[in-house]
Protein backbone atom coordinates (compact mmCIF):
# COMPACT_ATOMS: atom_id res chain seq x y z
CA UNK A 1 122.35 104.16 88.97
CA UNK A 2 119.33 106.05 87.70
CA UNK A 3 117.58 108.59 90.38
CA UNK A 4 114.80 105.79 91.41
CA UNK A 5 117.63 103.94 92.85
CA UNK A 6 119.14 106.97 94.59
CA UNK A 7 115.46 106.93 96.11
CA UNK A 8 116.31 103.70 97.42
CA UNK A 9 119.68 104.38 98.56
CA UNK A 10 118.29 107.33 100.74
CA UNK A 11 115.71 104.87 102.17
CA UNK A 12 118.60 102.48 102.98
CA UNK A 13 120.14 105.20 104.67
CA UNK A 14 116.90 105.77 106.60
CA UNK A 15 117.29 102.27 107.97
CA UNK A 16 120.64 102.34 108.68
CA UNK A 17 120.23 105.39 111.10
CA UNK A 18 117.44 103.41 112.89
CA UNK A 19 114.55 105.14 111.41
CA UNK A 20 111.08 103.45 112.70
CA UNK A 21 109.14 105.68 110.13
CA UNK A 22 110.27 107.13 106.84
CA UNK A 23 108.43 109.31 104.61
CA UNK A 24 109.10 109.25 100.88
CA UNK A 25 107.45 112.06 98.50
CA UNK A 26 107.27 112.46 95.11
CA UNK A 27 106.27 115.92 93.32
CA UNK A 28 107.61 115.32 89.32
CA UNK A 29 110.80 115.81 89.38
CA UNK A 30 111.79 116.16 93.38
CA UNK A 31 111.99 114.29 96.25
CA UNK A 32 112.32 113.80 99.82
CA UNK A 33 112.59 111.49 102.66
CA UNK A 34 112.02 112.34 105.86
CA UNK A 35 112.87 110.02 108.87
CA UNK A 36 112.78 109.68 112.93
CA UNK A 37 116.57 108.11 112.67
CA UNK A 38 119.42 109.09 114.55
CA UNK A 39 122.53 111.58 112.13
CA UNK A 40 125.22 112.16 114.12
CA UNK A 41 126.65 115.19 112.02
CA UNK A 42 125.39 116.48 108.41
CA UNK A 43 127.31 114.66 105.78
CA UNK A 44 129.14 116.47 103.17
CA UNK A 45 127.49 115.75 99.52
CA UNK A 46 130.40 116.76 98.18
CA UNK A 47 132.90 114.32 99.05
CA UNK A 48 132.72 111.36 97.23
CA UNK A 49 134.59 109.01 100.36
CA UNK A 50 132.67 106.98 103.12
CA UNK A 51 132.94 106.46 107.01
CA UNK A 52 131.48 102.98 106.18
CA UNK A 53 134.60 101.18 103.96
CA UNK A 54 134.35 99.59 100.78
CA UNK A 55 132.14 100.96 98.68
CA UNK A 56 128.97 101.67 100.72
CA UNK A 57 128.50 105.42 101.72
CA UNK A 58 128.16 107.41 98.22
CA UNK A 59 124.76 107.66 97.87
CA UNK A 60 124.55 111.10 98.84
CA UNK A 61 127.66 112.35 96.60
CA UNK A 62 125.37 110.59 93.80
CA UNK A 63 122.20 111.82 94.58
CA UNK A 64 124.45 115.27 94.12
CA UNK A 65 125.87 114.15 91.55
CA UNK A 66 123.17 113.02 89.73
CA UNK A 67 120.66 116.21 91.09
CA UNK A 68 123.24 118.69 89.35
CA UNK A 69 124.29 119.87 93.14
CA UNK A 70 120.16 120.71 93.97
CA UNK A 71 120.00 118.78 96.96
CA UNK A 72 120.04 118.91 100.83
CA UNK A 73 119.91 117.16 103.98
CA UNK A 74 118.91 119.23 107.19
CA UNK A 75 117.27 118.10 110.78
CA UNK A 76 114.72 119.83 111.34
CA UNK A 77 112.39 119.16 114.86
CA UNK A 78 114.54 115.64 115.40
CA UNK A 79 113.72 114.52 111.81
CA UNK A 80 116.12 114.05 109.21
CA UNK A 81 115.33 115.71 105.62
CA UNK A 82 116.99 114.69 102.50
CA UNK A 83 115.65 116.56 99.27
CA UNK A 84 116.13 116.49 95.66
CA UNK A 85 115.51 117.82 92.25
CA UNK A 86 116.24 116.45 88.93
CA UNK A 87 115.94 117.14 85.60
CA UNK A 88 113.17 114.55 84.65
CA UNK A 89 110.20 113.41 86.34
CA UNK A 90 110.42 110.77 88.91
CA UNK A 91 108.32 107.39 88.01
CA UNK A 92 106.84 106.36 91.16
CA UNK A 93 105.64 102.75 90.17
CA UNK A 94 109.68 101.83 89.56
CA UNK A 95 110.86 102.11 92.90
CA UNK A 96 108.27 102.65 96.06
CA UNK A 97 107.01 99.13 95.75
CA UNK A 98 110.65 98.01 96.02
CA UNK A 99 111.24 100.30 99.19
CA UNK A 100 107.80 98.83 100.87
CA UNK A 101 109.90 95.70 100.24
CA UNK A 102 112.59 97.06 102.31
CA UNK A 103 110.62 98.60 104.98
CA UNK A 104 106.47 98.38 105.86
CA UNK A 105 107.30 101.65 108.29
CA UNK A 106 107.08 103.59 105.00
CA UNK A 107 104.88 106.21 104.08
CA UNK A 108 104.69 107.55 100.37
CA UNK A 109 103.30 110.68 99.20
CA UNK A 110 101.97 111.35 95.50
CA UNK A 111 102.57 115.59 94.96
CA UNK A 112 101.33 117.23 92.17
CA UNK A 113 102.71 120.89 92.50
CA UNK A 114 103.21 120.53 96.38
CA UNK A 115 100.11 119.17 96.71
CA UNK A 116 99.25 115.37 98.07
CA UNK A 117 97.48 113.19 94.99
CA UNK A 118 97.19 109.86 97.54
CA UNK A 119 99.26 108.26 99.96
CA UNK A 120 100.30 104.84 100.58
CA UNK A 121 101.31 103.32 103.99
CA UNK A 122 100.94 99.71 105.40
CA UNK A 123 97.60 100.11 106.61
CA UNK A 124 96.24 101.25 103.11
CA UNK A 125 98.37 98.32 101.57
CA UNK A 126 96.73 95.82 103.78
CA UNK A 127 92.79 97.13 103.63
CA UNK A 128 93.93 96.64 99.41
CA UNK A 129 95.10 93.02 100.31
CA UNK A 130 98.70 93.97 99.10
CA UNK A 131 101.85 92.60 101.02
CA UNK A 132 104.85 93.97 99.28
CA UNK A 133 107.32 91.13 100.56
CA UNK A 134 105.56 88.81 97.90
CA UNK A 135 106.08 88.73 94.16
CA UNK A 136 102.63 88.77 93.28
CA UNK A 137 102.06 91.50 95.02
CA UNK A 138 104.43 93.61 94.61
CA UNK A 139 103.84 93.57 90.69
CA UNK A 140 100.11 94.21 91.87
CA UNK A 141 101.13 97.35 94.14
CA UNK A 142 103.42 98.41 91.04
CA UNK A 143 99.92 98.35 88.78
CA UNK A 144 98.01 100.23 91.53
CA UNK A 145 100.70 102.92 91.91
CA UNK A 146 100.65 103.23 87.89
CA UNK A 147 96.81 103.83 87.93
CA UNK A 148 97.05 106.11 90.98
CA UNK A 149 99.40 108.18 89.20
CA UNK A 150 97.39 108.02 85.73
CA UNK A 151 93.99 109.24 87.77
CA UNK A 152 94.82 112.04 89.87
């Protein structure tokens, strides 16, 4: 699993805690996702075991894992935060169009040094014509997001 797909697997976890909006952001080599859901307790990154059986559940131990221990999750004003640093630079175009797939209550950020580059959400998608849940699309959003990231 490369750390686009740990992207994903936070975004899962999003969903699973009932999130109605989640927030992904991008700044080179970071992330975060922030989300309305419900956490009952702060998971441990550490332990590499799962409350729910076979072998769902890791994705925090690898985004750990994988982030060299620079990570956290916190609540902070009812919103769950999950952050992340890595030693290369995230490639945006590889994995928010598959999350839009997942979820149109996304909302993704473009940093540059902390600072927002463009954002994408389900109304921008659909003023650009763009509906992630088909093929064609979705290699169209993937385009757009590469161009995006090549202008600003």
């Amino acid at each position: 699993m490369d750390e686009e797909d740990l992207i994903l697997e936070g975004v899962k976890n999003s969903l699973e805690a009932g999130a109605s909006i989640i927030e992904v952001s991008i700044d080179g080599n970071s992330f975060s996702i922030v989300d309305d859901g419900e956490m009952s307790r702060i998971p441990d990154f550490r332990a590499c075991s799962s409350s729910k059986g076979g072998k769902r559940g890791r994705g925090l131990f690898l985004i750990s894992e994988a982030s060299r221990g620079r990570c956290s999750i916190t609540r902070e004003s009812g919103r769950t935060v999950l952050r992340a640093t890595f030693d290369r630079a995230l490639e945006a175009e590889r994995i928010i169009p598959i999350c839009f797939n997942f979820t149109q209550t996304l909302v993704f950020h473009s940093l540059r040094d902390g600072r927002e580059r463009y954002l994408l959400d389900s109304e921008v998608l659909r003023k650009m014509d763009v509906d992630p849940m088909k093929a064609i699309d979705l290699a169209r959003l993937k385009r757009i997001i590469r161009e995006k990231e090549q202008r600003s």
